[in-house]
Protein backbone atom coordinates (compact mmCIF):
# COMPACT_ATOMS: atom_id res chain seq x y z
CA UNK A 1 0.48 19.20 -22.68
CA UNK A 2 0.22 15.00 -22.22
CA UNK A 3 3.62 13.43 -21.68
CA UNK A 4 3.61 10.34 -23.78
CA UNK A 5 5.54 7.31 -22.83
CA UNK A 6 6.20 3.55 -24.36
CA UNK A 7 7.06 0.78 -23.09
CA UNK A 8 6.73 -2.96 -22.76
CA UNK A 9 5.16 -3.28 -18.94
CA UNK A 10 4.11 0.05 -16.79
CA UNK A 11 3.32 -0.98 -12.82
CA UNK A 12 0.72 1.32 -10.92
CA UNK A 13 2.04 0.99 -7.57
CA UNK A 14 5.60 0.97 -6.14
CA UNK A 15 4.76 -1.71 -3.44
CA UNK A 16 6.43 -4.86 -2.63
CA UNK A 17 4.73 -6.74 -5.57
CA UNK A 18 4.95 -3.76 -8.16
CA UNK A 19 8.80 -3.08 -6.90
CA UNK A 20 9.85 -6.57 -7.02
CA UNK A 21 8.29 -7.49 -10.39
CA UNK A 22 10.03 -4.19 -12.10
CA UNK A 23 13.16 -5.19 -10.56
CA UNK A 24 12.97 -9.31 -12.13
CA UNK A 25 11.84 -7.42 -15.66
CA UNK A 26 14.16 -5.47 -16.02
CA UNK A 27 16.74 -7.86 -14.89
CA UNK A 28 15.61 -9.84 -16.94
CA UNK A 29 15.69 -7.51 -19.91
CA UNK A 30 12.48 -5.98 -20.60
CA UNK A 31 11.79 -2.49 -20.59
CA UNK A 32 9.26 -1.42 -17.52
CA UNK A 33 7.94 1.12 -15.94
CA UNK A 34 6.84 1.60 -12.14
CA UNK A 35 5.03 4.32 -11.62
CA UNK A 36 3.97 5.60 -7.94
CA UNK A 37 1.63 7.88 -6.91
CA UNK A 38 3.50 9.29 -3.51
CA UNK A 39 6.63 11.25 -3.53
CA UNK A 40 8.90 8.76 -1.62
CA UNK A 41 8.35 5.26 0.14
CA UNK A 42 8.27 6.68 3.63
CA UNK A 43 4.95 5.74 5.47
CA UNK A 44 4.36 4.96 8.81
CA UNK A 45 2.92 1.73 10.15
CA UNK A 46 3.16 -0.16 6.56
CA UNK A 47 4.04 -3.93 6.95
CA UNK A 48 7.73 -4.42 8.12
CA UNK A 49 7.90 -7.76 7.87
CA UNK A 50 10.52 -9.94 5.66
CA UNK A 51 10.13 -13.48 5.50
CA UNK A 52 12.33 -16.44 5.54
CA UNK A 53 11.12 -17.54 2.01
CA UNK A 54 11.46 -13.46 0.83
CA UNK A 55 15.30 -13.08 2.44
CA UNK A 56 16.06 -17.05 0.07
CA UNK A 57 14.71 -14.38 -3.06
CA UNK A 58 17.46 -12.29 -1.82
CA UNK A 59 20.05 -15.01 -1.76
CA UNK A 60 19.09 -16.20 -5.34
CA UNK A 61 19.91 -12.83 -6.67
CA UNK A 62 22.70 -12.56 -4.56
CA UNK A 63 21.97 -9.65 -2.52
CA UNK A 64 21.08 -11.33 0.82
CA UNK A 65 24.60 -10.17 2.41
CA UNK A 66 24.52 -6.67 1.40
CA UNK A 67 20.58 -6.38 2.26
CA UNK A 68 21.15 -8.13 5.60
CA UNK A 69 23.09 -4.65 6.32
CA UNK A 70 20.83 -2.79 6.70
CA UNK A 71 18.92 -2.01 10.32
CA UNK A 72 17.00 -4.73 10.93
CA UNK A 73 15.56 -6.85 14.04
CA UNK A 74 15.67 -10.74 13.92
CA UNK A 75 12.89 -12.82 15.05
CA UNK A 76 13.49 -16.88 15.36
CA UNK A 77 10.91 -17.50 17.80
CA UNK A 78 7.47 -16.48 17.61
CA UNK A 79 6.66 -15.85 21.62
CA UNK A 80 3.30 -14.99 23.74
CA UNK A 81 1.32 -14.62 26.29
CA UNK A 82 -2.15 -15.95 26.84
CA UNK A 83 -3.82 -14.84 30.21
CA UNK A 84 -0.85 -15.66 32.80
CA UNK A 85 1.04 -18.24 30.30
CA UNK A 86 4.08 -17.42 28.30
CA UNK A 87 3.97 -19.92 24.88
CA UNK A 88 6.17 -20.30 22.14
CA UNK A 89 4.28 -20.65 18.94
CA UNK A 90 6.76 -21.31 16.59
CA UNK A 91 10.58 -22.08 15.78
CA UNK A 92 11.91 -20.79 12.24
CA UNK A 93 15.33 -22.03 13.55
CA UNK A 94 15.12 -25.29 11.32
CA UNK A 95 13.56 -24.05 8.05
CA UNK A 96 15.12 -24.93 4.95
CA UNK A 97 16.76 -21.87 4.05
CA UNK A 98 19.47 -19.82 4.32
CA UNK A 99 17.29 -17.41 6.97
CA UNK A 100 16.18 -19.02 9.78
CA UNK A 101 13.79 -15.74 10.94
CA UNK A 102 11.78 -12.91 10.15
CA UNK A 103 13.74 -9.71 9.63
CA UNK A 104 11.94 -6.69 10.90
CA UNK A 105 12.76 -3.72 8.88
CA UNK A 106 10.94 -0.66 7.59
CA UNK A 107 9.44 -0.84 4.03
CA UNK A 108 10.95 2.45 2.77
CA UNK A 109 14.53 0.43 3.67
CA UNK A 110 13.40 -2.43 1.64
CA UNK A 111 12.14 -0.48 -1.50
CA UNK A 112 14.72 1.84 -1.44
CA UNK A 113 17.07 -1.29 -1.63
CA UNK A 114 15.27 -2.43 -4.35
CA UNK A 115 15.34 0.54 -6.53
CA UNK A 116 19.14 0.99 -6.20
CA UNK A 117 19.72 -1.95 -7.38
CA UNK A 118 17.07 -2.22 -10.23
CA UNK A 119 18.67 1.03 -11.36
CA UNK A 120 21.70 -0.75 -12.13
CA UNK A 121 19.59 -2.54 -15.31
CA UNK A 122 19.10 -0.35 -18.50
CA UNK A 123 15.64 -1.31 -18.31
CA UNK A 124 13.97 0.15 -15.15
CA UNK A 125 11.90 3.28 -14.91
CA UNK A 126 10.69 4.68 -11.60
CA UNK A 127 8.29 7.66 -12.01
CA UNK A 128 7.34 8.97 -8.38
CA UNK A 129 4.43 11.24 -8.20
CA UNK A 130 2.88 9.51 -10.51
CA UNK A 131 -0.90 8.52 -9.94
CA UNK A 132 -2.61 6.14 -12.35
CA UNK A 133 -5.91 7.15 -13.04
CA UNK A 134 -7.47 5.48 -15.75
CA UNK A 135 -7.34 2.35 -18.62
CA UNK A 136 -6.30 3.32 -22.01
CA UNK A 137 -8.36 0.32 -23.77
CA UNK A 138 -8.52 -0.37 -27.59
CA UNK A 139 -10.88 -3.09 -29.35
CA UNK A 140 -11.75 -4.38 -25.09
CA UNK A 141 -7.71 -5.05 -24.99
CA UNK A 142 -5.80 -2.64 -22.17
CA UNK A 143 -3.05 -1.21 -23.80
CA UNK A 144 -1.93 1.80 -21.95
CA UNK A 145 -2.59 3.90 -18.55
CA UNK A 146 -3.41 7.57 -17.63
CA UNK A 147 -1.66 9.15 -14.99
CA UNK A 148 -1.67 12.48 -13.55
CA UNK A 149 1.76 13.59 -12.08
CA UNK A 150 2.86 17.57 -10.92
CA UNK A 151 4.43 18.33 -14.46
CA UNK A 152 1.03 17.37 -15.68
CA UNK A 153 -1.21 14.38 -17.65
CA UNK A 154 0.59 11.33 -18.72
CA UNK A 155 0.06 9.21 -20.80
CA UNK A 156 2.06 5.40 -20.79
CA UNK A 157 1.51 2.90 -23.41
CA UNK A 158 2.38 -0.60 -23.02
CA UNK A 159 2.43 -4.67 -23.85
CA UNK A 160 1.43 -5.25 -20.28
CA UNK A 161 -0.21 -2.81 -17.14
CA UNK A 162 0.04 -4.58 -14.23
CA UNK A 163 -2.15 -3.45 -11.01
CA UNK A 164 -0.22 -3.65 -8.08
CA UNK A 165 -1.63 -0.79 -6.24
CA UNK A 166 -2.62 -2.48 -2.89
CA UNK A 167 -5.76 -3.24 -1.67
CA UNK A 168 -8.01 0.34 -2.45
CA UNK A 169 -6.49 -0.34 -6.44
CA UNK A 170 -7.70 2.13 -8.49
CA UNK A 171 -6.54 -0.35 -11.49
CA UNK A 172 -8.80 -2.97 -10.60
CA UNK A 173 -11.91 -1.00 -10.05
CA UNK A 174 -11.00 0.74 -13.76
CA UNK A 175 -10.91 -2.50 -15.37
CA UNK A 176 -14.01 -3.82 -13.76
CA UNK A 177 -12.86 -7.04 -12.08
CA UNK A 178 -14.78 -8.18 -9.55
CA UNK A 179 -13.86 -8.79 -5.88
CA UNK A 180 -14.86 -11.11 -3.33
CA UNK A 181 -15.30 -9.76 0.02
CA UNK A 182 -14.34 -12.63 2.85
CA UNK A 183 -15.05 -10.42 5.59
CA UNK A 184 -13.15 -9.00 8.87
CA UNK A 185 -14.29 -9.25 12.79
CA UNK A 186 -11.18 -6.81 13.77
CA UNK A 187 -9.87 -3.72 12.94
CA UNK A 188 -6.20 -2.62 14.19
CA UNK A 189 -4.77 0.24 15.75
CA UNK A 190 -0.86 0.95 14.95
CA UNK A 191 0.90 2.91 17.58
CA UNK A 192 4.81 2.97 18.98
CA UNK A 193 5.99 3.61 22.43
CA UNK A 194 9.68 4.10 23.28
CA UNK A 195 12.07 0.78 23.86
CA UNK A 196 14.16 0.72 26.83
CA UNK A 197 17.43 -1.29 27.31
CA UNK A 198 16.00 -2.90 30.51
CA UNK A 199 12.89 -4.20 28.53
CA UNK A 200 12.88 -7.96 28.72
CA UNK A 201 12.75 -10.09 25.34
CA UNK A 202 10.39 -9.42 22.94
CA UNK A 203 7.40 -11.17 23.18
CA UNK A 204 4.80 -11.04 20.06
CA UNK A 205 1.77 -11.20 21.68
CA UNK A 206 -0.56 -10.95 24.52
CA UNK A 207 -3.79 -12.24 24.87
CA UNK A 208 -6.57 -10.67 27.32
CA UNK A 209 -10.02 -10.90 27.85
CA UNK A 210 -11.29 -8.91 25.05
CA UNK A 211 -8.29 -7.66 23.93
CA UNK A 212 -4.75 -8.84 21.42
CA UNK A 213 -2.08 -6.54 21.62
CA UNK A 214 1.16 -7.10 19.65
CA UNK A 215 4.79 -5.65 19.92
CA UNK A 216 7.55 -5.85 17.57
CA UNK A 217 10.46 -4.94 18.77
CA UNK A 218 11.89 -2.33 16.59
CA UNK A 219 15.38 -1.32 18.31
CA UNK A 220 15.03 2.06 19.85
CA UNK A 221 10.91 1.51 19.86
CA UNK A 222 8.08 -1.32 20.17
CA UNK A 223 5.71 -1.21 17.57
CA UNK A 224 2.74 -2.12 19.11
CA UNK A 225 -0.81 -3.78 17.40
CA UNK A 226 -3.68 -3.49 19.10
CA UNK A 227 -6.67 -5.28 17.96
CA UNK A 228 -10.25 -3.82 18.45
CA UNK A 229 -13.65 -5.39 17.28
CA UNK A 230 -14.54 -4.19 13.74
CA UNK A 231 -15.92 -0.71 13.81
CA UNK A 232 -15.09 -0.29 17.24
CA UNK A 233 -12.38 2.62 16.91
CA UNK A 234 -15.30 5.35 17.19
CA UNK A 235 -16.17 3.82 20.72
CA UNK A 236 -12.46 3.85 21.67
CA UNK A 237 -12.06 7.20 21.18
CA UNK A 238 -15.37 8.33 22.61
CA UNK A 239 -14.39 6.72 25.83
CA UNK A 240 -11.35 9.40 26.14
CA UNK A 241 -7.01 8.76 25.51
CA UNK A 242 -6.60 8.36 29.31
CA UNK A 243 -8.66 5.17 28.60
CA UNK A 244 -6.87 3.97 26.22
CA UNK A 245 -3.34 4.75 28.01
CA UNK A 246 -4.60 2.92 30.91
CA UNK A 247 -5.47 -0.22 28.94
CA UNK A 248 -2.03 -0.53 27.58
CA UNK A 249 -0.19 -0.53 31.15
CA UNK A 250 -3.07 -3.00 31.98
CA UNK A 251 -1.49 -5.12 29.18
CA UNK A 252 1.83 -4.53 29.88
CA UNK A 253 2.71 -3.08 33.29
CA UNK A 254 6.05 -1.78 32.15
CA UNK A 255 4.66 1.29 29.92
CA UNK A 256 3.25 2.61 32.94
CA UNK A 257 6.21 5.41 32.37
CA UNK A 258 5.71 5.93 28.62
CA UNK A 259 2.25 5.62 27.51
CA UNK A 260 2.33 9.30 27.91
CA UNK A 261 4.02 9.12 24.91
CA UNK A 262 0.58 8.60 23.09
CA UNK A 263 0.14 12.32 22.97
CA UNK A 264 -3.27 12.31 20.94
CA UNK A 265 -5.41 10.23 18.81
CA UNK A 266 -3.53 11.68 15.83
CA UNK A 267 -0.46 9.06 17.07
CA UNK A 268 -3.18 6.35 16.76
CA UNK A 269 -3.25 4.93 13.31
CA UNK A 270 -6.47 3.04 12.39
CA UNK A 271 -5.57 -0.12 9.53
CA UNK A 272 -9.07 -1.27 8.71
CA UNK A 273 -8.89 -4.56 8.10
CA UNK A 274 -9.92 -6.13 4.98
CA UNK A 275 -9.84 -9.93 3.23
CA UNK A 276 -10.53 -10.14 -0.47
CA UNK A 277 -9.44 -11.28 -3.32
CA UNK A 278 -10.30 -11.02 -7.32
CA UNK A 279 -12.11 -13.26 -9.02
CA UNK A 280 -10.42 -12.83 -12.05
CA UNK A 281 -6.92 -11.52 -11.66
CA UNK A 282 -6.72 -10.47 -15.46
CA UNK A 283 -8.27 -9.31 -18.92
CA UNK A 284 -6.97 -9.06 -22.09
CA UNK A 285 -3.24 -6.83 -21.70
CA UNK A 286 -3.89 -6.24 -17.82
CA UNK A 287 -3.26 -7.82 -14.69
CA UNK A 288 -3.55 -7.82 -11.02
CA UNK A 289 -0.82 -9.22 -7.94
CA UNK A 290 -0.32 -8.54 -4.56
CA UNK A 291 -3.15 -6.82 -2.70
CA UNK A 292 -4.76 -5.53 -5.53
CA UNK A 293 -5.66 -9.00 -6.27
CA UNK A 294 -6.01 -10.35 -2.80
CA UNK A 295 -6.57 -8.51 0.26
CA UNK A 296 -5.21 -10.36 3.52
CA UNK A 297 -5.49 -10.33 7.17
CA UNK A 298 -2.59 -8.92 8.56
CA UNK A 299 -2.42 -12.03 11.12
CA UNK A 300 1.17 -13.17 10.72
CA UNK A 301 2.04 -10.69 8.55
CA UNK A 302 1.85 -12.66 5.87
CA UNK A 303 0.65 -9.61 2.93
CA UNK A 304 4.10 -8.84 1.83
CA UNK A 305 5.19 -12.27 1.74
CA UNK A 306 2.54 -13.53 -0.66
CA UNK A 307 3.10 -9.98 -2.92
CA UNK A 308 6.37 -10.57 -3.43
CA UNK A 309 5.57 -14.65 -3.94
CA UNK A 310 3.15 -13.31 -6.73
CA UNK A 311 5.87 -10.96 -7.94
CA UNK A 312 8.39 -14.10 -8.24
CA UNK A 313 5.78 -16.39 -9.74
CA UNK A 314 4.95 -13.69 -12.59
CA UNK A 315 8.13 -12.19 -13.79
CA UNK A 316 9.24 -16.46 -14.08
CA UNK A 317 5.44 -16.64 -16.40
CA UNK A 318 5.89 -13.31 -18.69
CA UNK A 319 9.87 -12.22 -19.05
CA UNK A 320 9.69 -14.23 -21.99
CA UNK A 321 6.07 -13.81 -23.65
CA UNK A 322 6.84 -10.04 -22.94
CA UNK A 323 10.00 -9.91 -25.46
CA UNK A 324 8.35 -10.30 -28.75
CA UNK A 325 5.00 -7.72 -27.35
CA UNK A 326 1.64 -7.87 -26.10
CA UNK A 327 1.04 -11.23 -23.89
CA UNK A 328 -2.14 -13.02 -24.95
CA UNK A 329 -4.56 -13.75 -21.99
CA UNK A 330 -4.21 -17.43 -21.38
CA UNK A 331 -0.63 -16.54 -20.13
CA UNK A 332 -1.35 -13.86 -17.79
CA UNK A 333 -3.91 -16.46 -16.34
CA UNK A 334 -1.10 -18.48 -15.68
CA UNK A 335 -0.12 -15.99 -13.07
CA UNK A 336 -3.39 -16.39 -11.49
CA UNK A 337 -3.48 -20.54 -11.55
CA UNK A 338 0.22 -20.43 -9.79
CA UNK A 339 -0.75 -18.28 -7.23
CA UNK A 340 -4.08 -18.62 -6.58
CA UNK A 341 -4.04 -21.98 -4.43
CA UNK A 342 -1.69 -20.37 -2.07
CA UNK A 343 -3.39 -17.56 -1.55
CA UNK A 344 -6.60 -19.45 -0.86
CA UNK A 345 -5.23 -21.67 1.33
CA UNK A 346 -3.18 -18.91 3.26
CA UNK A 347 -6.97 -17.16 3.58
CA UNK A 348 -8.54 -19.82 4.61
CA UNK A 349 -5.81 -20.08 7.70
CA UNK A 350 -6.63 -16.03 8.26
CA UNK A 351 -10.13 -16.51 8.50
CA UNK A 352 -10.41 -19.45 10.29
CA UNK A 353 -8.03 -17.61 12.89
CA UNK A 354 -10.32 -14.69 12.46
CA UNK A 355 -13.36 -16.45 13.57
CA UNK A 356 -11.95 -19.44 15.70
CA UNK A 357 -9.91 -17.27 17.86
CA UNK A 358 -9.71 -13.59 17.31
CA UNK A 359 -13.74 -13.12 17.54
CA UNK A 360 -14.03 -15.24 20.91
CA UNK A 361 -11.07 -13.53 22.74
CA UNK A 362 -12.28 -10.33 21.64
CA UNK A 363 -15.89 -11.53 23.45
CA UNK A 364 -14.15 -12.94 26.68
CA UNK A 365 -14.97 -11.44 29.65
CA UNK A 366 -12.56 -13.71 31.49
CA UNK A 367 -9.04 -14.86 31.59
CA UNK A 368 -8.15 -16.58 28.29
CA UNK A 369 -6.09 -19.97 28.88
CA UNK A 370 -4.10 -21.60 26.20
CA UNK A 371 -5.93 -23.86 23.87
CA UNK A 372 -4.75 -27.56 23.07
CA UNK A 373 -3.38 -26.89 20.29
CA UNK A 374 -0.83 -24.61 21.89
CA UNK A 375 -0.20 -26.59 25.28
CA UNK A 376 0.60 -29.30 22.41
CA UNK A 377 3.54 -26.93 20.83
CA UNK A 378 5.11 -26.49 24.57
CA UNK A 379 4.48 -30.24 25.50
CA UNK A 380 6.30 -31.37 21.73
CA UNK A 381 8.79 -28.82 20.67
CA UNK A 382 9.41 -30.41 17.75
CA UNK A 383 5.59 -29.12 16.77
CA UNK A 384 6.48 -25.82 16.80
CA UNK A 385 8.23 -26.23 13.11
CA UNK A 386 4.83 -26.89 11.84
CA UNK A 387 3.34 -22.97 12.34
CA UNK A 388 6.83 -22.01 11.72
CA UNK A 389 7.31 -23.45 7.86
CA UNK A 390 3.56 -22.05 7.14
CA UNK A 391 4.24 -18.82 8.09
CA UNK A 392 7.72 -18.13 7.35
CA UNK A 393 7.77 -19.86 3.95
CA UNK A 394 4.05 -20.02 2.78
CA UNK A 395 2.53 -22.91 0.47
CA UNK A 396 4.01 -22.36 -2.50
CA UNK A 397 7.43 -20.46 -1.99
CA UNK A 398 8.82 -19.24 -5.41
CA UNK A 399 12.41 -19.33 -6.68
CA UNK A 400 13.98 -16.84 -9.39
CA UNK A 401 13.99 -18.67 -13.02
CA UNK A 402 14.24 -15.27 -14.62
CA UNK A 403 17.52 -14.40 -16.31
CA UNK A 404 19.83 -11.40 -15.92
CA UNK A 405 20.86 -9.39 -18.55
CA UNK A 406 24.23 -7.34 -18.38
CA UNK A 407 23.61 -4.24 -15.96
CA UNK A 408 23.91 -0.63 -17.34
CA UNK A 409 27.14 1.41 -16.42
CA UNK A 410 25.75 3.25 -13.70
CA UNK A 411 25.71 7.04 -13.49
């Protein structure tokens, strides 16, 4: 038989965005629902990244300290090398906040957080297992979602469904809003290879003829990028592992001893990279944030940033107009005009990376030298704030105006 649930705002997808916005709802009072269509948060290769303007989210609601005990890495230089050069790119050491770097820590850590502490509040529901279907839609308003979960069909009515299941959203493509493809030249392929105490500093990224390969130092392991021309992965692969091994230790000299470590393709994760975004990030009782309503590069690392950002911006819109019911359609395209500009402007930087930089080095057949732009940041340190506050804060940070209601006793 169909389950049948109520409430004032079910989330499809227990992302960044969708976990973020529960959590400021039902803080805030208002009774949600985040449903999630895997059994736990624990993926491999998903963005790691927190940012300098996410950790001053996690001040204002007072759970930067406790958060900031977790395992995490701390990055407060952004370091690489292009051909024989070693640059520094940019310096979050004098941003205005009260994190001066990019914490490295796995998402499954950071939603897990989350969800303990948006359990404390009376007003949070987190249904895993839970995969969203289909629009429940009455008189062109969307007033509900189907899900399908192991116990069987559900059915959730509500004020408010909010998309935030990433960039493949099924929510989107039910309502029928319609995206703009911007267009990729890469594709990336997501690997780890052991970390070794003698391993010198970590440095973000090397530039070769033809080829941009990352590491993030992750503790115990690097977690290592490595950027191939769009569609190229089938080519990769036909050309044989041992290839691809020997490539790495061409990048980096020092794996020599561990690329063996890359025991098949099947330790090879593919991200296909995608830029989009919606036209329209709403109809009449639904809406769209985080990647289901713009795709991004994942230069910089920027996607979980500018979820959470759209998170912030609409729990501050619709705690209130969500009290007394359904929220009419002029304020859900608030969310939209808030965040919008932002997220252009931050896609605009992507693509003109893309297609400036990315493209050519991926065409060079010989050794890349550092551009002016760069010799400029090692010539004037002080220049090196400048990539620094647009990457580690964004265009339009957002600050918690929501309220908090008294938490629930917990169990």
């Amino acid at each position: 038989m169909t389950e049948t649930i109520t409430t004032g705002c079910v989330i499809a997808g227990c992302g960044p965005a969708g976990m973020m916005l529960g959590f400021l709802l039902a803080r805030a009072g208002i009774d949600v629902l985040v449903i999630e269509k895997h059994a736990d948060f624990f993926r491999d290769f998903r963005g790691d990244t927190i940012h300098p303007s996410t950790l001053q989210i996690m001040y204002e609601l007072g759970l930067l300290e406790e958060f900031l005990k977790r395992p995490h890495q701390e990055v407060r230089e952004l370091t690489g090398q292009i051909g024989d050069e070693t640059v520094v790119i940019g310096d979050f050491r004098h941003l205005p906040t009260h994190c001066k770097f990019i914490a490295l820590m796995p998402q499954w850590d950071f939603l897990n957080f989350l969800a303990e502490h948006a359990r404390r509040y009376a007003g949070f529901h987190l249904r895993m297992q839970a995969r969203a279907t289909d629009l429940i839609i009455a008189d062109g308003r969307v007033v509900g979602v189907l899900a399908e979960t192991p116990e069987g069909p559900l059915e959730i009515r509500a004020d408010l469904v909010v998309g935030a299941d990433g960039r493949h959203s099924d929510i989107r493509e039910r309502a029928g809003l319609k995206v703009e493809d911007l267009g990729a030249p890469m594709d990336v392929l997501w690997l780890r290879l052991s970390r070794r105490p003698e391993d010198k500093q970590q440095t973000l990224g090397r530039i070769q003829a033809g080829v941009i390969f990352v590491m993030l130092d992750r503790g115990d392991y690097w977690q290592c990028a490595y950027v191939i021309p769009k569609g190229g992965y089938e080519k990769m692969r036909a050309a044989g592992l041992e290839a691809f091994r020997a490539s790495i230790v061409a990048l980096n000299p020092a794996f020599a001893d561990r690329v063996h470590e890359i025991a098949s393709w099947d330790d090879v994760k593919l991200l296909t990279v995608t830029v989009d975004r919606l036209k329209s990030w709403s109809r009449p009782g639904l809406l769209c944030i985080g990647d289901a309503a713009h795709a991004m590069s994942p230069i910089g690392g920027v996607g979980i940033n500018l979820a959470i950002q759209d998170a912030v911006a609409a729990a501050n819109i619709l705690w209130e107009p969500l009290r007394p019911g359904p929220v009419p359609l002029e304020v859900l395209d608030r969310v939209q005009e808030r965040r919008e500009w932002p997220t252009r402007a931050t896609q605009r930087l992507q693509l003109f990376i893309q297609d400036r930089v990315i493209s050519n080095v991926l065409a060079l057949k010989t050794t890349p030298r550092p551009p002016l732009a760069v010799k400029l940041l090692q010539w004037f340190p002080v220049l090196r704030r400048i990539p620094a506050r647009v990457l580690g804060m964004g265009f339009r940070p957002e600050h918690v105006q929501t309220p908090e209601v008294a938490p629930a006793p917990r169990q």
